[in-house]
Structure formats: C-alpha cells, structure tokens
Protein backbone atom coordinates (compact mmCIF):
# COMPACT_ATOMS: atom_id res chain seq x y z
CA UNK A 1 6.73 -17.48 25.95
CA UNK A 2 8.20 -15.95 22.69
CA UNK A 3 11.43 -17.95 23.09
CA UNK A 4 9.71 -21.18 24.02
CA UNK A 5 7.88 -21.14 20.81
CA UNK A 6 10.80 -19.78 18.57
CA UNK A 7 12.79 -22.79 20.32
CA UNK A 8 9.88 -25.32 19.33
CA UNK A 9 10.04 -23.81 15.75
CA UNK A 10 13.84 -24.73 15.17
CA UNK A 11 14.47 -21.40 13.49
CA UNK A 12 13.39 -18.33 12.10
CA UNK A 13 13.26 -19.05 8.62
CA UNK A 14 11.15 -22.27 9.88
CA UNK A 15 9.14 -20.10 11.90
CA UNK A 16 7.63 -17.99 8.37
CA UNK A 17 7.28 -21.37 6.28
CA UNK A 18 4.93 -22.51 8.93
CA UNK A 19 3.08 -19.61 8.55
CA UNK A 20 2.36 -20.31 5.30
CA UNK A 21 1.51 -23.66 5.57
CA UNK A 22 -1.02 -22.98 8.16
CA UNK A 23 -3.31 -20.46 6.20
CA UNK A 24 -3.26 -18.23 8.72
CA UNK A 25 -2.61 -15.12 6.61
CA UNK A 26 -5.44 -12.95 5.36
CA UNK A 27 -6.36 -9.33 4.46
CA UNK A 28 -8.18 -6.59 5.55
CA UNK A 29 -9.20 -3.41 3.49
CA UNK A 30 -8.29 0.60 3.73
CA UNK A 31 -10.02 2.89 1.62
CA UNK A 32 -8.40 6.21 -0.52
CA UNK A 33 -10.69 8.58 -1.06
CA UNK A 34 -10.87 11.22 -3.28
CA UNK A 35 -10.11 14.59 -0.85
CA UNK A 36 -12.76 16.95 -1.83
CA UNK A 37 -15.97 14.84 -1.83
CA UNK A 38 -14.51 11.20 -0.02
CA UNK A 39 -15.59 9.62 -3.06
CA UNK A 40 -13.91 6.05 -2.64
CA UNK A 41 -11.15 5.33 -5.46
CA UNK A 42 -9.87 2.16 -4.23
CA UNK A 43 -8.86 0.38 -1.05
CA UNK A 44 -5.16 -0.74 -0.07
CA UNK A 45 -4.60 -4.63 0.88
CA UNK A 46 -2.96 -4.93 3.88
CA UNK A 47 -1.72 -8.51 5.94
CA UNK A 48 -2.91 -9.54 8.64
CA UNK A 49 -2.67 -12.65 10.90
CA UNK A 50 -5.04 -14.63 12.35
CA UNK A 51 -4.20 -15.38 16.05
CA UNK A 52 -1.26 -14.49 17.72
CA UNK A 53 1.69 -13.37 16.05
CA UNK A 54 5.30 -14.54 17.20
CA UNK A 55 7.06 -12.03 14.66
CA UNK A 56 5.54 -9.09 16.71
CA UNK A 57 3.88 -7.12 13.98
CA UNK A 58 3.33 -7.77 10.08
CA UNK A 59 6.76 -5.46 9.48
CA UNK A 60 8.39 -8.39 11.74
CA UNK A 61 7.36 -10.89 9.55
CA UNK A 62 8.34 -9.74 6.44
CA UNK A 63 11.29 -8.44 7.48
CA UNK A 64 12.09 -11.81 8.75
CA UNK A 65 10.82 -13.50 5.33
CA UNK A 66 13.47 -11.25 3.71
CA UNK A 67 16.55 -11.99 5.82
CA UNK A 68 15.47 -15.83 5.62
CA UNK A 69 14.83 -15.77 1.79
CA UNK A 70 11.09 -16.60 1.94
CA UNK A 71 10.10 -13.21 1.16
CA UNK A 72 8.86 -14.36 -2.69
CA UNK A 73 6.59 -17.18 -1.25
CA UNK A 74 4.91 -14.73 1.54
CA UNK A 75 4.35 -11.84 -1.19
CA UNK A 76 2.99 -14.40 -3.31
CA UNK A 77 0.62 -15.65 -0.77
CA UNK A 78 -0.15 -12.25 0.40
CA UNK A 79 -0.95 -11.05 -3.39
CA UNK A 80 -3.38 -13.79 -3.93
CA UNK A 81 -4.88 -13.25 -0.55
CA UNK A 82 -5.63 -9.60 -1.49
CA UNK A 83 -6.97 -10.68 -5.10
CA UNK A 84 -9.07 -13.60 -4.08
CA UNK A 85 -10.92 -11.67 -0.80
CA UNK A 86 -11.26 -8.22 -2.61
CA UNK A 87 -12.99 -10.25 -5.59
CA UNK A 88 -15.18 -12.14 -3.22
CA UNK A 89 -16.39 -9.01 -1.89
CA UNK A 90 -17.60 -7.63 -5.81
CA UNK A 91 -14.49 -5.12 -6.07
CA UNK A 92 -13.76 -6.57 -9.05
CA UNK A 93 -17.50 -5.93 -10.93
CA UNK A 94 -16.94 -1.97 -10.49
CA UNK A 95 -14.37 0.38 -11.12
CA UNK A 96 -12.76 0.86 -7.77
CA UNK A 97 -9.04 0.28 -7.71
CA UNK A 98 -7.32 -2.62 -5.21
CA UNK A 99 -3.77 -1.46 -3.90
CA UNK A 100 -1.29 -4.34 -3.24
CA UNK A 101 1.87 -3.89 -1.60
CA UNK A 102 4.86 -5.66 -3.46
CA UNK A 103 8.49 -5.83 -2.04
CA UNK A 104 11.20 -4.90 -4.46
CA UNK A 105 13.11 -8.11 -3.33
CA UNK A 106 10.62 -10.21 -4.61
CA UNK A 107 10.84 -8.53 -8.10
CA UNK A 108 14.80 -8.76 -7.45
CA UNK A 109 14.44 -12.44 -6.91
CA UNK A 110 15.49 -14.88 -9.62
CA UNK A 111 13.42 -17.84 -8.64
CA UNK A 112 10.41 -15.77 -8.61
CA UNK A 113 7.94 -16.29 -11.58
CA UNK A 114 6.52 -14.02 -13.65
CA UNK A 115 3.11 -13.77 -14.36
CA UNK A 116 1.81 -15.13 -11.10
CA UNK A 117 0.03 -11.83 -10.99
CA UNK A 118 -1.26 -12.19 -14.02
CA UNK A 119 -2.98 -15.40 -13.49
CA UNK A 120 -4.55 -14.16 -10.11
CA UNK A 121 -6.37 -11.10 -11.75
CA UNK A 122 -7.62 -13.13 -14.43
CA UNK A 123 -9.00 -15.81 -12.22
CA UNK A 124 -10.68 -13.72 -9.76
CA UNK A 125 -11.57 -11.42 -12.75
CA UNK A 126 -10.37 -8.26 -11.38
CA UNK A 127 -9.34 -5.91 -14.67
CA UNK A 128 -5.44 -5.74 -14.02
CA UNK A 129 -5.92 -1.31 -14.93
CA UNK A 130 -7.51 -1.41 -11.71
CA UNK A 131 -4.79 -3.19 -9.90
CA UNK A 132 -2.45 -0.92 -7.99
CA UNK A 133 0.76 -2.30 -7.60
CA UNK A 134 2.66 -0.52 -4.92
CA UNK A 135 6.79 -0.32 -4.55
CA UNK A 136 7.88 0.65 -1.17
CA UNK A 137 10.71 3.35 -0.69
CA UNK A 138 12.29 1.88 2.13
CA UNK A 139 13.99 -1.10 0.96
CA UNK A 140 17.09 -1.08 -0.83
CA UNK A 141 17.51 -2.07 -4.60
CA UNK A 142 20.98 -3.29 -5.20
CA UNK A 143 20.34 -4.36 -8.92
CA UNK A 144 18.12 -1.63 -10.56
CA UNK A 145 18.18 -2.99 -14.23
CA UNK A 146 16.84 -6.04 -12.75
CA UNK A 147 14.30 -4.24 -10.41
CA UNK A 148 13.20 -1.93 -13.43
CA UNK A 149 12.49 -4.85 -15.78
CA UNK A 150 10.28 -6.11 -13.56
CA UNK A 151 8.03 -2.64 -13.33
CA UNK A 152 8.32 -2.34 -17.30
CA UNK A 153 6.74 -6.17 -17.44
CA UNK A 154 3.97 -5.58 -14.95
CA UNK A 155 3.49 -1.41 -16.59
CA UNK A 156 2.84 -2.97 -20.55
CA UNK A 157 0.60 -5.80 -19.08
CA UNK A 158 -1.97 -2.68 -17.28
CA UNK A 159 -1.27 -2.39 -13.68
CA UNK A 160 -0.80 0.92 -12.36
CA UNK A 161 2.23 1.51 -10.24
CA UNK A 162 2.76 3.47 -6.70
CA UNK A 163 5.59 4.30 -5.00
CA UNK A 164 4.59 3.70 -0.87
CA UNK A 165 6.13 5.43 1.76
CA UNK A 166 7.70 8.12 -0.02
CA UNK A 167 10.19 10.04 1.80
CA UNK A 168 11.17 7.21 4.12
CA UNK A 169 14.30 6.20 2.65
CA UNK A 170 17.40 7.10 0.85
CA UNK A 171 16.45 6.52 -2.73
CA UNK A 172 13.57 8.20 -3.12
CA UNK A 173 13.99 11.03 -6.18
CA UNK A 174 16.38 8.48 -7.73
CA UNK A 175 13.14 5.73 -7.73
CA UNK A 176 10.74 8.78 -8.81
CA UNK A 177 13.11 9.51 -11.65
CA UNK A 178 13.57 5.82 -12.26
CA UNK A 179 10.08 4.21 -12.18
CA UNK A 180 8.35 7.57 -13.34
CA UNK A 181 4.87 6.25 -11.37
CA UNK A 182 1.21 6.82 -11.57
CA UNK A 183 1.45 7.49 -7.24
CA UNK A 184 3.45 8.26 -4.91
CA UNK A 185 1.89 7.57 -1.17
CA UNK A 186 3.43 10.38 1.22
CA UNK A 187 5.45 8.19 4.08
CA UNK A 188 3.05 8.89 7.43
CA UNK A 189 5.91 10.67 9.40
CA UNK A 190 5.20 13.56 6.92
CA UNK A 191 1.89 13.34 7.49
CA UNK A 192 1.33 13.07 11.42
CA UNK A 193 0.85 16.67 12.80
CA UNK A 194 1.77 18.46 9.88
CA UNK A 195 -0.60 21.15 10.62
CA UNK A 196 2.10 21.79 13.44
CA UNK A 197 5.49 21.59 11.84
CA UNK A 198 6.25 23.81 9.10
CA UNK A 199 8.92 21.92 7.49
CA UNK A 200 6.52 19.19 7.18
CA UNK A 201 4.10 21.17 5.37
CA UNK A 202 6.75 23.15 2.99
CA UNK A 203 8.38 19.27 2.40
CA UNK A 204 4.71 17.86 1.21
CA UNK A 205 3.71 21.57 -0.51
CA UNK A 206 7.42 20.66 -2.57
CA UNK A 207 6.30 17.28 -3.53
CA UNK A 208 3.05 17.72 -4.62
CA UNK A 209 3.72 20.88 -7.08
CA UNK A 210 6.74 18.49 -8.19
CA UNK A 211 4.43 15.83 -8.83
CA UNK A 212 1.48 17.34 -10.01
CA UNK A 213 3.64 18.57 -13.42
CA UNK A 214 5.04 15.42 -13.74
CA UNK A 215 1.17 13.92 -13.73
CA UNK A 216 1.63 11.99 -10.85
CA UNK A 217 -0.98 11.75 -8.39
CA UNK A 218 0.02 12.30 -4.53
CA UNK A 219 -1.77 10.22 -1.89
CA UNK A 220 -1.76 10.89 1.63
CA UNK A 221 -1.70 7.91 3.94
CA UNK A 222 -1.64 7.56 7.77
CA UNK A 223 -4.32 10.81 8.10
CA UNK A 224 -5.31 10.58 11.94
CA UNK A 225 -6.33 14.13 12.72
CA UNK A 226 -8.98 16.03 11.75
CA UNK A 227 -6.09 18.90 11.56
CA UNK A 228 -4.05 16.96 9.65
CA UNK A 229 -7.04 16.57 7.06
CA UNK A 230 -7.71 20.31 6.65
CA UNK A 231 -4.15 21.08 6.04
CA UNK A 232 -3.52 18.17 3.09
CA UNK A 233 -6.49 19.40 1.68
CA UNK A 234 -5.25 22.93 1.08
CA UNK A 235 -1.95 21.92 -0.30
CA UNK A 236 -4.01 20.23 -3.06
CA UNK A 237 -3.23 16.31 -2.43
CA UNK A 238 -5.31 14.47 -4.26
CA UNK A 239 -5.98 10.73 -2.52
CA UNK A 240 -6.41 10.37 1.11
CA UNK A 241 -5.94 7.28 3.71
CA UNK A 242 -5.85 6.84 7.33
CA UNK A 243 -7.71 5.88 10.43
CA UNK A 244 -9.46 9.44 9.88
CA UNK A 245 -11.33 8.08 6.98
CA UNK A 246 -11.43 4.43 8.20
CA UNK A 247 -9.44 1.89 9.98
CA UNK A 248 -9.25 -1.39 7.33
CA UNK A 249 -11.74 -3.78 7.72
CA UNK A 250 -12.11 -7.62 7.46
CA UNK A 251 -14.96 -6.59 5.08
CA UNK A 252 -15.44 -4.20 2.49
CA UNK A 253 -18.48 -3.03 0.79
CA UNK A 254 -18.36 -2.01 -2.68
CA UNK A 255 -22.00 -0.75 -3.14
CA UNK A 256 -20.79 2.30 -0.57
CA UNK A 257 -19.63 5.32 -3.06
CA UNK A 258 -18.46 7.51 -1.01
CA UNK A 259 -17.60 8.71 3.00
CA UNK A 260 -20.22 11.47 3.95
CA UNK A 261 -20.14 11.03 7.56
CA UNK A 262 -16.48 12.25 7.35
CA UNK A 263 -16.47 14.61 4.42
CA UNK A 264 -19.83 16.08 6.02
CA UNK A 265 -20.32 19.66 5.92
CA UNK A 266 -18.76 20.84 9.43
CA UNK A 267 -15.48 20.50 7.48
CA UNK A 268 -15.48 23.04 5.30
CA UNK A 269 -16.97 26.18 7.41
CA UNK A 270 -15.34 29.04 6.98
CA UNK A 271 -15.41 28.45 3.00
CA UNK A 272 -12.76 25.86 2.55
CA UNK A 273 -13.70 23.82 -0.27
C-alpha cells in the first residue's frame, strides 16, 4: 500500500509538499514541570499528522523534508502551527513558556527569512521571553558562523534557547560551548532506566553539576518510570518531561498550575524531598 501511494505521489520530495498543501499538520502539547512540586513551566510543541502517515513517523518526515530541501517550508509551517494553537488555548495571557523545536538546517538555509518568528509571536501575542526555541543535537552543522548568527538574531530579539537531545550526537560540548544556552534537554536514551545503569546516572550526575555552574538549566525528557523519576530527582535536574508526567495532548489547559496527582505525596516517603 505504501508503494502504491509513493508511486501515485511521483516522488518523495512531492510526497512532503503535499503535505503541506493539505493542512494536515497540527500540534499537540507536553508539559515540563518543575521536579520538586510539578509546578508546570511550559509545554513542548510537538507535530503531529492528521490521518495516516506515509513517512512512517514525524522523524520520517522531516528527515525526508531535509534530504528533499523542503525542510524550511515544514519548520515554518510547524512553528506557526505551535504559535497559533498554543495561543488559542490562552498560553499566551500567562507566564508559561511554549517550547518549539527548530532544525539547524533551516537556520543554515539561505532562502529562509528572518523574522518569520517574529511576526508569529506578535500576531498570536505570545511574549517572544516565553518562547523556547529548541536546537537539536543530532543534526550536523556544516557552516557554524552561519548557524551561530542565526541563534545571536533570535537571542537579542528575547527567545530563550535549548539545546534538545543532548548527548545524542557528535557535537554536543562543541554546541554547549558554542551556543552557551538557557537548556539543555537530556537525550531520552540517558534517561530510560537510569535508575539501573550506573554509567547513565554518573553521565547525567556529570552534566548537570557542569551545567548548573555554567547557569544552565537541565531538563529531563522521555521520563517513563516512576524509578526513573526518583533517581533525576536526586541528582538535582531541574525540568522534567515524559509520558510519566503526561503524554501531549491535542488540548492544553492553561488554568491547571501544577501536576498533584503525580507529584502526590506517596513519592517522597522515606524523606526524599
């Protein structure tokens, strides 16, 4: 069936302009909460599509958009997705922060405009100091005086900037050193089980004491185990995120503060804190 339809869609590159043009792309919502009381700091835009999905998974798609050149159109499209919705839903009249992936290609790109953020936040009226803009790890940047003018143009208009999935890739320090963020989002494959694995938990114990004197706050993300929350909490990370705390939602609700039915009381026996 795959085939059929990739063969009715002439090619790949094809394949992600009609999925633009068919407003089929929208986003649901995370939250990051703060570790110690699951007070809710913000919540992390992620892409979805509506109906079935021919690129296999959202990773598919914009790995596809990358290798076809349509990756600045579909981050565009995803950005304002994530701005309009989270607007729509009163983010934007309180001082929670919205978390928008952006893919370094796209800042790397030539024909992509500046200020397209810009115009979004002020439309939707979403203060752009509570816009997170996060950088993922993973991809490569081949032109970092490029790459780096972009973060310096989005850092002096107010956005905040994250690193995501730290520890995934190869360039990691150098982009810590580099981009000097307000985040850094702990990849998940540090994450899952590290009550278990010891190198896990000495790897994340090195990167928050790095961070925290460098005034960088640490967020965990991909936090599916109660086990897995107990132990990020004692090495002092700051942010958490993960189907523990919530799977994202079509919907989110801005009048809810905080998450007491997971940061209830049965968590902390034994004196943790």
């Amino acid at each position: 069936m795959e085939g059929t339809i990739w063969k009715s869609r002439g090619n790949e590159r094809q394949a992600v302009l009609e999925i633009l043009d068919s407003d089929c792309l929208t986003s649901y919502f995370q939250p990051i909460v703060f570790s110690g009381n699951g007070e809710i700091y913000g919540y992390e835009a992620l892409t979805r599509i509506r109906g079935e999905n021919i690129f296999g998974s959202i990773q598919g798609l914009f790995k596809t958009a990358i290798q076809t050149g349509t990756i600045s159109s579909l981050d565009v499209e995803c950005r304002e997705n994530a701005i309009s919705l989270a607007a729509g839903f009163g983010l934007g009249q309180d001082a929670k922060h919205l978390f928008i992936n952006v893919c370094p290609e796209t800042l790397m790109d030539t024909a992509h405009r500046p200020g397209i953020t810009d115009e979004l936040a002020e439309k939707w009226r979403i203060p752009k100091k509570n816009i997170v803009l996060e950088i993922t790890e993973e991809s490569s940047i081949h032109n970092y005086d490029l790459f780096m003018n972009s973060i310096t143009y989005y850092r002096k208009k107010g956005y905040t900037i994250a690193i995501d999935d730290f520890g995934a890739g190869f360039g990691g320090l150098k982009m810590l050193s580099i981009i000097e963020p307000d985040f850094v989002k702990i990849d998940r494959h540090f994450i899952s089980f590290i009550d278990r694995m010891s190198v896990k938990k000495n790897l994340v114990d090195s990167i928050v004491y790095a961070c925290r004197r460098m005034g960088i706050g640490v967020i965990a993300e991909g936090i599916e185990r109660e086990e897995e929350f107990r132990e990020l909490k004692n090495l002092g990370v700051e942010l958490f995120q993960g189907y523990y705390i919530s799977k994202p939602q079509p919907v989110l609700d801005c009048r809810k503060t905080t998450f007491n039915e997971v940061f209830s009381q049965h968590l902390y026996e034994g004196g943790a804190s």
